[in-house]
PDB file of N, CA and C in Angstrom:
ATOM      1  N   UNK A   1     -47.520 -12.166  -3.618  1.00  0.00           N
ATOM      2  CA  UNK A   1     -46.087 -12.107  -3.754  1.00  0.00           C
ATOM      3  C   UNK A   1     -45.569 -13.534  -3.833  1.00  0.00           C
ATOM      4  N   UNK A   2     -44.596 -13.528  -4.524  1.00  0.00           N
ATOM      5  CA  UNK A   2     -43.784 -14.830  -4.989  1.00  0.00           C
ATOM      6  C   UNK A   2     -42.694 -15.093  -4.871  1.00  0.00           C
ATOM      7  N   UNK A   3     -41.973 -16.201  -4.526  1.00  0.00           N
ATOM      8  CA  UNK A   3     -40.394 -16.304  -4.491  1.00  0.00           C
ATOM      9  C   UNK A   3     -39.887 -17.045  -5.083  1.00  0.00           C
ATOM     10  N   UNK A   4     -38.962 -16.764  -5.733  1.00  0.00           N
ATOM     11  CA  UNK A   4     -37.605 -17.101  -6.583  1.00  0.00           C
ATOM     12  C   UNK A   4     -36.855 -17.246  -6.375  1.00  0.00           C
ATOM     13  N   UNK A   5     -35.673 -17.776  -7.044  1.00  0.00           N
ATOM     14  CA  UNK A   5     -34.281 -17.950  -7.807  1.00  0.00           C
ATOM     15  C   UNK A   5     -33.908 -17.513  -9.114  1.00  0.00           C
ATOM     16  N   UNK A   6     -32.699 -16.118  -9.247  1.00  0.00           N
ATOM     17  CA  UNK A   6     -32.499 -15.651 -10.171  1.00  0.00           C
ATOM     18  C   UNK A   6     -31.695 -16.897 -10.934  1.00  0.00           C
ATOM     19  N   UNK A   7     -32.249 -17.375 -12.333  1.00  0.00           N
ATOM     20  CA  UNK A   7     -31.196 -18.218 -12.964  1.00  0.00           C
ATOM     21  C   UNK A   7     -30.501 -17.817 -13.814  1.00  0.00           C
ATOM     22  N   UNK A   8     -30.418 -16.241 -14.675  1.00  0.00           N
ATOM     23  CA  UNK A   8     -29.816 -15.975 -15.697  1.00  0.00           C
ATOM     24  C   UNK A   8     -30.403 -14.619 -15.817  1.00  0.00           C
ATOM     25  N   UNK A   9     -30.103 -13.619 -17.027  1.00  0.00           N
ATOM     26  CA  UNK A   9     -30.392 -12.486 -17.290  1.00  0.00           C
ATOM     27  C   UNK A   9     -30.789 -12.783 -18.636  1.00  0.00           C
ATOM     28  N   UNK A  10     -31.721 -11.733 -19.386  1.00  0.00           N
ATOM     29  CA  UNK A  10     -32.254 -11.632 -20.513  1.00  0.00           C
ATOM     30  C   UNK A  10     -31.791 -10.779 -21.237  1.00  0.00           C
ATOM     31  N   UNK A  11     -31.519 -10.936 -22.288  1.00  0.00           N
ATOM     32  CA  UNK A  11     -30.960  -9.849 -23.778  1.00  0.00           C
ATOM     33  C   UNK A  11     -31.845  -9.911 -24.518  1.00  0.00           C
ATOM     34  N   UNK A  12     -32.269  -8.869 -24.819  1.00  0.00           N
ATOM     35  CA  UNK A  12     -32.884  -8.395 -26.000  1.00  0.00           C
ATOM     36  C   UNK A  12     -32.208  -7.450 -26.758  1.00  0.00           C
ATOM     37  N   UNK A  13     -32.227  -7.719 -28.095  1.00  0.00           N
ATOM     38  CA  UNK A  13     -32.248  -6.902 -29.188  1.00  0.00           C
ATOM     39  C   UNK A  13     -33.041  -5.260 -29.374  1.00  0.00           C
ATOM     40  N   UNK A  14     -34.453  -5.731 -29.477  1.00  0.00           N
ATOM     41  CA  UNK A  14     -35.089  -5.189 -29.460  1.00  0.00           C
ATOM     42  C   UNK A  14     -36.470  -5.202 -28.089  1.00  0.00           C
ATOM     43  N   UNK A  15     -36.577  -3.810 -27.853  1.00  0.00           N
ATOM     44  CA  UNK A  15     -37.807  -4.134 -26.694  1.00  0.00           C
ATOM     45  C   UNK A  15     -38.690  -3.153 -26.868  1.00  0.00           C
ATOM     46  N   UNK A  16     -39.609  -2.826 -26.004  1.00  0.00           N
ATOM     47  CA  UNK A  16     -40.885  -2.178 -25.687  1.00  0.00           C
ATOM     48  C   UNK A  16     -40.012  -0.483 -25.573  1.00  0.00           C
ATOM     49  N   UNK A  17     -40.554   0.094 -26.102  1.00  0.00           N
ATOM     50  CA  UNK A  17     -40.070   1.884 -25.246  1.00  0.00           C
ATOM     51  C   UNK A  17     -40.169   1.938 -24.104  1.00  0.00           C
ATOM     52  N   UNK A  18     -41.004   1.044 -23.302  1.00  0.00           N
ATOM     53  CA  UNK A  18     -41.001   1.428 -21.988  1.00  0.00           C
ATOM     54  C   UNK A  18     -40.265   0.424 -21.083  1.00  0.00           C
ATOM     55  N   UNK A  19     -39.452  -0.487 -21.583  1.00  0.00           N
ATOM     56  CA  UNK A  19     -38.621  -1.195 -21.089  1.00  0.00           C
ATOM     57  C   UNK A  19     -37.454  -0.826 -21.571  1.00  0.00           C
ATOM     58  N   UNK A  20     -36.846   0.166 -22.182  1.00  0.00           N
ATOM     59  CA  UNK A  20     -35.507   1.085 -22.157  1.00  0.00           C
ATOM     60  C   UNK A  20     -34.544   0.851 -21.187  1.00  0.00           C
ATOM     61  N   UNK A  21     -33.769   0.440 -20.875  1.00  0.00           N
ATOM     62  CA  UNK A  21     -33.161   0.592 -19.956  1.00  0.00           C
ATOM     63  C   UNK A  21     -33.123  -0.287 -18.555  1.00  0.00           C
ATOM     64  N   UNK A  22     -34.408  -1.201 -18.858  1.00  0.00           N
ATOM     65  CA  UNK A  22     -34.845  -2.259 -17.767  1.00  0.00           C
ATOM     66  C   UNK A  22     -34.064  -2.872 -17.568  1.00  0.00           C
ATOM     67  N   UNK A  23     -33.774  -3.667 -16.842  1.00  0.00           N
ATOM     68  CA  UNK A  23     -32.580  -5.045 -16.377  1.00  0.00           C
ATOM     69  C   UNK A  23     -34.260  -6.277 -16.506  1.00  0.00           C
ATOM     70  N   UNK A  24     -33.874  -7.585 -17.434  1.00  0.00           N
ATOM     71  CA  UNK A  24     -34.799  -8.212 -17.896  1.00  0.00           C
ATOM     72  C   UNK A  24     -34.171  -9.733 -16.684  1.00  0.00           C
ATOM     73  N   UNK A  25     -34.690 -10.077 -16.204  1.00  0.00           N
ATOM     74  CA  UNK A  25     -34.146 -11.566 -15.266  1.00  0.00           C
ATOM     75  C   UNK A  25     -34.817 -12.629 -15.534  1.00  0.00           C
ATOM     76  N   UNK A  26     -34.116 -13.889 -15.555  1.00  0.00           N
ATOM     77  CA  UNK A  26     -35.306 -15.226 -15.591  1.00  0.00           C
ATOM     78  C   UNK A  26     -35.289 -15.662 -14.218  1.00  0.00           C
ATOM     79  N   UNK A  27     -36.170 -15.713 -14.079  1.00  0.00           N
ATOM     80  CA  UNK A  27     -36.826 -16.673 -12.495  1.00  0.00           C
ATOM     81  C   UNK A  27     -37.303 -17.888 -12.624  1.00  0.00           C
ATOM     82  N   UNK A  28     -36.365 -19.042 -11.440  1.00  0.00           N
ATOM     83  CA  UNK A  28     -37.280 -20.062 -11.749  1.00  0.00           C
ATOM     84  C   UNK A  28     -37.932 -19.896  -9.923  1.00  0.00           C
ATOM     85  N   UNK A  29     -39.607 -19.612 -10.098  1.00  0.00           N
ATOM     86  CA  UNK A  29     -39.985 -19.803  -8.695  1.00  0.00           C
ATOM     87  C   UNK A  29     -39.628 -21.270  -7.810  1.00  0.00           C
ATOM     88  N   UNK A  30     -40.060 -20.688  -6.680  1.00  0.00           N
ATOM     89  CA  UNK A  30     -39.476 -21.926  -5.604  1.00  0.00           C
ATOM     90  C   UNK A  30     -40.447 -21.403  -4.415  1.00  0.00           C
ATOM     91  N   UNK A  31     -40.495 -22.839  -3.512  1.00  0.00           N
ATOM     92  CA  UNK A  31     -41.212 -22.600  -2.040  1.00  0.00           C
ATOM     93  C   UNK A  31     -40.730 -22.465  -1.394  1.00  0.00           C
ATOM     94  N   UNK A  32     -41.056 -22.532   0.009  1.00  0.00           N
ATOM     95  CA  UNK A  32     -40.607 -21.598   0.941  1.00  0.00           C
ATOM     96  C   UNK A  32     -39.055 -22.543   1.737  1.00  0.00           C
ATOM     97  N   UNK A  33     -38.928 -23.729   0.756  1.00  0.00           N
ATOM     98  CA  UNK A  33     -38.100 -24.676   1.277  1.00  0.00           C
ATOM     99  C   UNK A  33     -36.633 -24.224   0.194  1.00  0.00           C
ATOM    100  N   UNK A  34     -37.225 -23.368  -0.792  1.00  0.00           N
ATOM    101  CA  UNK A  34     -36.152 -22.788  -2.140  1.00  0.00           C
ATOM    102  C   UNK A  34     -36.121 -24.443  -3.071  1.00  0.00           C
ATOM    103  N   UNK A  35     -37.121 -25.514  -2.743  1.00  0.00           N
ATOM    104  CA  UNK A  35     -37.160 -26.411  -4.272  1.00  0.00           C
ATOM    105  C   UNK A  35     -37.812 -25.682  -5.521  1.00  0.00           C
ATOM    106  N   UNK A  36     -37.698 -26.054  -6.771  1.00  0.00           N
ATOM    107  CA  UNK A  36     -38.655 -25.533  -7.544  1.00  0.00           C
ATOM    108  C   UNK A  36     -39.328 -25.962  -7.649  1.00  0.00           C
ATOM    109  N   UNK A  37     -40.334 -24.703  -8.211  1.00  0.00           N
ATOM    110  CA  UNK A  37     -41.831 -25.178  -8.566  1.00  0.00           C
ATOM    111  C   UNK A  37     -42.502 -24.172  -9.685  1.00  0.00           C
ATOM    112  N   UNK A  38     -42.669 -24.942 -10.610  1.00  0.00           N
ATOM    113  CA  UNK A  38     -43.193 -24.374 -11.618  1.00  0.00           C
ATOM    114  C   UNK A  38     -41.902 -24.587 -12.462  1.00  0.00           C
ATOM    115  N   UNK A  39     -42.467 -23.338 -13.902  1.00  0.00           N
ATOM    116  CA  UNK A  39     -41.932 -22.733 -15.127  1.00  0.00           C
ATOM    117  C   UNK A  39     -41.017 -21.920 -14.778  1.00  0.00           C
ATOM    118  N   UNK A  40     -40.095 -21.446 -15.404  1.00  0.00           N
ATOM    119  CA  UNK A  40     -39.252 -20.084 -15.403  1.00  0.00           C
ATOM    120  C   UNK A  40     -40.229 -19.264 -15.944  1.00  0.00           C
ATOM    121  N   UNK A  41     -39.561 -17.643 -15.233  1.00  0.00           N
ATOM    122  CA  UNK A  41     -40.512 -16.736 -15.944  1.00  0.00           C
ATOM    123  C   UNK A  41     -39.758 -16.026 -15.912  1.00  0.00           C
ATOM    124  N   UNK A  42     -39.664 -14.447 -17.137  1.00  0.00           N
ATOM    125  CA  UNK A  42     -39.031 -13.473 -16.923  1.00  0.00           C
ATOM    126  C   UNK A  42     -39.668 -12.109 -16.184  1.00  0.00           C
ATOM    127  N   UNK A  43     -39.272 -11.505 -15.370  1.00  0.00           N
ATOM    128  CA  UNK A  43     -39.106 -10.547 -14.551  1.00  0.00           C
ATOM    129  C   UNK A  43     -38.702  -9.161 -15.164  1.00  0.00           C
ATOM    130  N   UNK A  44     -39.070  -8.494 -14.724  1.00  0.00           N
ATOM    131  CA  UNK A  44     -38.825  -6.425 -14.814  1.00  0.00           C
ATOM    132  C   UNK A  44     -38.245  -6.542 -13.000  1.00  0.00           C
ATOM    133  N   UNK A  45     -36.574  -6.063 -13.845  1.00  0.00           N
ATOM    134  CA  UNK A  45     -35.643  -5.792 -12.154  1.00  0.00           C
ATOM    135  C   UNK A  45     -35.346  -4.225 -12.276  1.00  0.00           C
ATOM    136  N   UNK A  46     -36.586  -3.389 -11.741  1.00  0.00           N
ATOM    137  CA  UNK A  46     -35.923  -1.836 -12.149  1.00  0.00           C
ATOM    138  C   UNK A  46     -34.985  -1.196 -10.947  1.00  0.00           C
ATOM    139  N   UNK A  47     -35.217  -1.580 -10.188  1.00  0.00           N
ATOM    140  CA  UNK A  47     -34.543  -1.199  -8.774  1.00  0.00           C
ATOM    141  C   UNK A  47     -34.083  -2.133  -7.851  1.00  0.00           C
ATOM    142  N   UNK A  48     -34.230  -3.139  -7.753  1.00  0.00           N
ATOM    143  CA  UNK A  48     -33.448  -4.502  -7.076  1.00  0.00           C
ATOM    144  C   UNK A  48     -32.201  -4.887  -6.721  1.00  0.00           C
ATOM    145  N   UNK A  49     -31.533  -4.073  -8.033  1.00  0.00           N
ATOM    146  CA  UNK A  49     -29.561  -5.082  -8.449  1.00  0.00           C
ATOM    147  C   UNK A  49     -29.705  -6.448  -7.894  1.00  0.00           C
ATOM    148  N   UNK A  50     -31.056  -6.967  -8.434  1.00  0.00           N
ATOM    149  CA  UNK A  50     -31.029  -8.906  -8.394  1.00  0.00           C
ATOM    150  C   UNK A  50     -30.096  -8.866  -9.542  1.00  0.00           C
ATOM    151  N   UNK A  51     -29.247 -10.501  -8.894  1.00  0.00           N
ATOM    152  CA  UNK A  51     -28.427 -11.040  -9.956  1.00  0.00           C
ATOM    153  C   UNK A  51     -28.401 -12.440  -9.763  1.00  0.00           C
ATOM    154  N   UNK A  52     -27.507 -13.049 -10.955  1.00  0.00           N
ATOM    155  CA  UNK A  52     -28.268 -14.832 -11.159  1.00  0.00           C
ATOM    156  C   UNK A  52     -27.575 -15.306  -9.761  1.00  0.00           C
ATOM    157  N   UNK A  53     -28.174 -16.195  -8.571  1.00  0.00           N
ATOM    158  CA  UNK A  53     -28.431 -16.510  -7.731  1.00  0.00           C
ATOM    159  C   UNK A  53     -29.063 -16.332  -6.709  1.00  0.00           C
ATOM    160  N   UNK A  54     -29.544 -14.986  -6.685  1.00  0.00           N
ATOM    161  CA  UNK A  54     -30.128 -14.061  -5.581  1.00  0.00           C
ATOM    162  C   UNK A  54     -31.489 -14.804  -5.747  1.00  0.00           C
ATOM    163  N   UNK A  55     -32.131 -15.107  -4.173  1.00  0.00           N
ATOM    164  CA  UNK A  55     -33.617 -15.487  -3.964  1.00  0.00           C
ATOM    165  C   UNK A  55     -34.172 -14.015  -3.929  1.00  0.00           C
ATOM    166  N   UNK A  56     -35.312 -14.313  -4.591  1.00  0.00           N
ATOM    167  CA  UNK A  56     -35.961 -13.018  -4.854  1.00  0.00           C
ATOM    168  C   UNK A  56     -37.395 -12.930  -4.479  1.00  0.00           C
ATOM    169  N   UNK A  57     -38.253 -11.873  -3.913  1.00  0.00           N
ATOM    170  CA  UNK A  57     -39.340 -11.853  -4.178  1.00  0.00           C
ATOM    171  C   UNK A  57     -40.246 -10.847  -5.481  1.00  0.00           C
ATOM    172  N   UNK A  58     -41.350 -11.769  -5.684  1.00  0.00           N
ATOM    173  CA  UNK A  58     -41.691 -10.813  -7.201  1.00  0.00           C
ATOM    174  C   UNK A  58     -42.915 -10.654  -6.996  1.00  0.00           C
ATOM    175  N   UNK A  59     -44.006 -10.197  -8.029  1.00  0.00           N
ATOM    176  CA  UNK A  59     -45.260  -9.835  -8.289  1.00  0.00           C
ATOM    177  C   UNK A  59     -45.570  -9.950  -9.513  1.00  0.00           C
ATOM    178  N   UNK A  60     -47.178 -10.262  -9.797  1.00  0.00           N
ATOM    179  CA  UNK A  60     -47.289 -10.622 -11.000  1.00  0.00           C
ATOM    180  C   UNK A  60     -48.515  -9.465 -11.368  1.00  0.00           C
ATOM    181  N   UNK A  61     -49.014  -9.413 -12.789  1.00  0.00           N
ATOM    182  CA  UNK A  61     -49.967  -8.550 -12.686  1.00  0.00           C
ATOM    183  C   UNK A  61     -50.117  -7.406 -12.743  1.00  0.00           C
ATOM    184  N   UNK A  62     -51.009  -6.646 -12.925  1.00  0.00           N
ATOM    185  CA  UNK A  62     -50.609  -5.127 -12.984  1.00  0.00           C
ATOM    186  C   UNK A  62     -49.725  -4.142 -11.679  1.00  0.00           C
ATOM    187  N   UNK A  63     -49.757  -5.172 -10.844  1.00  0.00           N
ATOM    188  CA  UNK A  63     -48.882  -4.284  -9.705  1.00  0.00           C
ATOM    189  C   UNK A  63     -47.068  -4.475 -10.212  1.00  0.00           C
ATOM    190  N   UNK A  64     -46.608  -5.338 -10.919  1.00  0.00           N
ATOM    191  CA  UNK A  64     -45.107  -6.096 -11.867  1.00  0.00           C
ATOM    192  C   UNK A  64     -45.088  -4.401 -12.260  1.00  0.00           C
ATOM    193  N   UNK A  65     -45.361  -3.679 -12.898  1.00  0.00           N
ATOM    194  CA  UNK A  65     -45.197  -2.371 -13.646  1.00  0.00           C
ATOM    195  C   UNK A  65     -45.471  -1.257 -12.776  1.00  0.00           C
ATOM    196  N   UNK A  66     -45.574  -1.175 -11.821  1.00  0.00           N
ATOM    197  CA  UNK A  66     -45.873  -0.088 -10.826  1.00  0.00           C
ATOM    198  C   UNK A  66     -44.597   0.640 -10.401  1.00  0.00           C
ATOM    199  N   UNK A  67     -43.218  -0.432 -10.625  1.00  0.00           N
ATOM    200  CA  UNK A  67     -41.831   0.500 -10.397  1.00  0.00           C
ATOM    201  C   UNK A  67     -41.568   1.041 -11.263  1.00  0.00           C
ATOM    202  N   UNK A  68     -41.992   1.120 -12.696  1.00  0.00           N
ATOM    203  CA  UNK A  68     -41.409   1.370 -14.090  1.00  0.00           C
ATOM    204  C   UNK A  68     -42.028   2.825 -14.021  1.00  0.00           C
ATOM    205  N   UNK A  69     -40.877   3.311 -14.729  1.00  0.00           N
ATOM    206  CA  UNK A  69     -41.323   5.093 -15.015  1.00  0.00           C
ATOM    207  C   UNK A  69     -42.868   5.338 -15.878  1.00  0.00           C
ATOM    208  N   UNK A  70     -43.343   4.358 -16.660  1.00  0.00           N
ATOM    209  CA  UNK A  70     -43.996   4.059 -17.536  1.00  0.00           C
ATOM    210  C   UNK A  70     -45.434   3.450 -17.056  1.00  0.00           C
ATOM    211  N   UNK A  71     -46.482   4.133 -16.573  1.00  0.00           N
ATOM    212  CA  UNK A  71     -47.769   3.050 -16.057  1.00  0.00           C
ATOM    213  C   UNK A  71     -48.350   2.332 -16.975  1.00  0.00           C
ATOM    214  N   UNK A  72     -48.010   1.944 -18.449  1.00  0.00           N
ATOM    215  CA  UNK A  72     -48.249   1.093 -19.247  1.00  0.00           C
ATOM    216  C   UNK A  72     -47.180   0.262 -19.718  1.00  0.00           C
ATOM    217  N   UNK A  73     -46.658  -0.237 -18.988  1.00  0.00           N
ATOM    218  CA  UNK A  73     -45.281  -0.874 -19.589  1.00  0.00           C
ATOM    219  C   UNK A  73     -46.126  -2.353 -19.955  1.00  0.00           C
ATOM    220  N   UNK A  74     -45.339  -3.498 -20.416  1.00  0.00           N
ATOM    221  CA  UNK A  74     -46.045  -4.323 -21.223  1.00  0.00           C
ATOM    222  C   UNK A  74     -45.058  -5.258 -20.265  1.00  0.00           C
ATOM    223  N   UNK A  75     -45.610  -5.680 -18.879  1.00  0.00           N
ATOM    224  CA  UNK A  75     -44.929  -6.774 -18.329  1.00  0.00           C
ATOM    225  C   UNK A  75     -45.678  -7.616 -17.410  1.00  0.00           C
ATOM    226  N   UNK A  76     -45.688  -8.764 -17.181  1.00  0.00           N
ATOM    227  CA  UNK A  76     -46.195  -9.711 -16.334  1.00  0.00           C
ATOM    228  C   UNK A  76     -45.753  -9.970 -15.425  1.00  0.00           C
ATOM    229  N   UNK A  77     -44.142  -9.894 -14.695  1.00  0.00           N
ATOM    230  CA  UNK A  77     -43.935 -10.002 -13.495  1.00  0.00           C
ATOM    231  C   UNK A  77     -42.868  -9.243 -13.002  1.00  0.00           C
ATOM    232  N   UNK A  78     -42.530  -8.563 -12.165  1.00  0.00           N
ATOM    233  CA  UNK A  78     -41.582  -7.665 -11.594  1.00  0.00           C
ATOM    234  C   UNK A  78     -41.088  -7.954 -10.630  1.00  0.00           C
ATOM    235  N   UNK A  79     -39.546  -7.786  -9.981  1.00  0.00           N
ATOM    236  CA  UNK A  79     -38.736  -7.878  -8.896  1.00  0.00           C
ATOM    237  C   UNK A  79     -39.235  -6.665  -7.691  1.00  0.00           C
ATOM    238  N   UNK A  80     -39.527  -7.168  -6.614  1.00  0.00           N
ATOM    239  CA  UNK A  80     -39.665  -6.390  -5.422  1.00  0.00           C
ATOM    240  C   UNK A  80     -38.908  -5.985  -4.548  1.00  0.00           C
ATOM    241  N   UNK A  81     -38.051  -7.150  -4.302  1.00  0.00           N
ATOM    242  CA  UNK A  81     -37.640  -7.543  -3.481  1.00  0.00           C
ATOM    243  C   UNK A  81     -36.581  -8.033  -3.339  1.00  0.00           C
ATOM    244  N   UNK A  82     -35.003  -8.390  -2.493  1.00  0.00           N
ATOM    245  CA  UNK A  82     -34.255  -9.503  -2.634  1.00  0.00           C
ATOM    246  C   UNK A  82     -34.048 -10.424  -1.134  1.00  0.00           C
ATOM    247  N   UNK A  83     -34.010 -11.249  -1.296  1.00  0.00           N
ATOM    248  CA  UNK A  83     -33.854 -11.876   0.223  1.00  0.00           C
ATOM    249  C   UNK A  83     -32.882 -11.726   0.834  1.00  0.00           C
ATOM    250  N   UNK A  84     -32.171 -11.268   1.716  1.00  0.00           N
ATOM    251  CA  UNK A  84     -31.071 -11.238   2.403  1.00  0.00           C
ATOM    252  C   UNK A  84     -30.541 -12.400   3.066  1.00  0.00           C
ATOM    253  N   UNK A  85     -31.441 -13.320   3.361  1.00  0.00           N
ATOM    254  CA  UNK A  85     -30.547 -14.566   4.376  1.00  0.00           C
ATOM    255  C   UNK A  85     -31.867 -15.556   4.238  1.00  0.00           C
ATOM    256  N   UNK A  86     -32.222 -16.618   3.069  1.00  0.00           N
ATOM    257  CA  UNK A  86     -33.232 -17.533   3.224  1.00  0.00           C
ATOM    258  C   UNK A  86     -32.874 -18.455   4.270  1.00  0.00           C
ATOM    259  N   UNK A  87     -33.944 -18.332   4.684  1.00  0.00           N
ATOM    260  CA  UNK A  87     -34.302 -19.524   5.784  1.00  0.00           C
ATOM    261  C   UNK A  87     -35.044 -20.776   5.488  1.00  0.00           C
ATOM    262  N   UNK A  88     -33.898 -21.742   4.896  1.00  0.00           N
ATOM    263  CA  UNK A  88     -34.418 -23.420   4.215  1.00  0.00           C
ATOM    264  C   UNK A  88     -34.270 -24.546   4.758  1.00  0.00           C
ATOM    265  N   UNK A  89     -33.793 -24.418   6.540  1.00  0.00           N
ATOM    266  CA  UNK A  89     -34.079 -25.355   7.255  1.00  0.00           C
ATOM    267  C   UNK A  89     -34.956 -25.339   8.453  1.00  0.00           C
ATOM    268  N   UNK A  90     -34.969 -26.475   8.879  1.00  0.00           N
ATOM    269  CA  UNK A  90     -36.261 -26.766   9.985  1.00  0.00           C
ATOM    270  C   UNK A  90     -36.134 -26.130  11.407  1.00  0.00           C
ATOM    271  N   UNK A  91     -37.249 -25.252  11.757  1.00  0.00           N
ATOM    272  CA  UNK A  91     -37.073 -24.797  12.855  1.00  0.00           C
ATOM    273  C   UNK A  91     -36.729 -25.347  14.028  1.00  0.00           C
ATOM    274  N   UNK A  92     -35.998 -25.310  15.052  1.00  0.00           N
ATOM    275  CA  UNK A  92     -35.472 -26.309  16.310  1.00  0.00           C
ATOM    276  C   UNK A  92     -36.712 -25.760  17.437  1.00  0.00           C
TER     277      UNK A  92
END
């Protein structure tokens, strides 16, 4: 599992049949401090209501498609999760 920052939403024109109806998100991951790290990536948000700012947790891999109505959907990383209250300072 992985954590993020929602930075934007995705439009497509055209998509997969089995992404119908998906909510598409860009993520830029981050550590456990919320700096970034890495690439942006886009996300499958089927059940989440993540939106651009929300820290998020995700999954990559064939488990990313396991919420989708569809057990062959054509995706690399999926929303799990949303954080309710990150914790990005130093413990006392």
């Amino acid at each position: 599992m992985h954590l993020a920052k929602v930075i934007g939403t995705v439009v497509a024109t055209q998509k997969h049949p089995a992404l119908q109806g998906v909510k598409l998100l860009l993520l830029q991951p981050v550590d456990d401090r919320l700096r970034q790290k890495g690439d942006p990536v886009i996300a499958v948000d089927p059940n989440m209501q993540a939106g651009p700012g929300c820290v998020v947790t995700y999954v990559v891999g064939r488990e990313a498609m396991l919420g989708l109505p569809s057990p062959d959907a054509p995706v690399d990383a999926g929303i799990v999760g949303v954080v309710d209250e990150p914790i990005n300072r130093e413990v006392e």
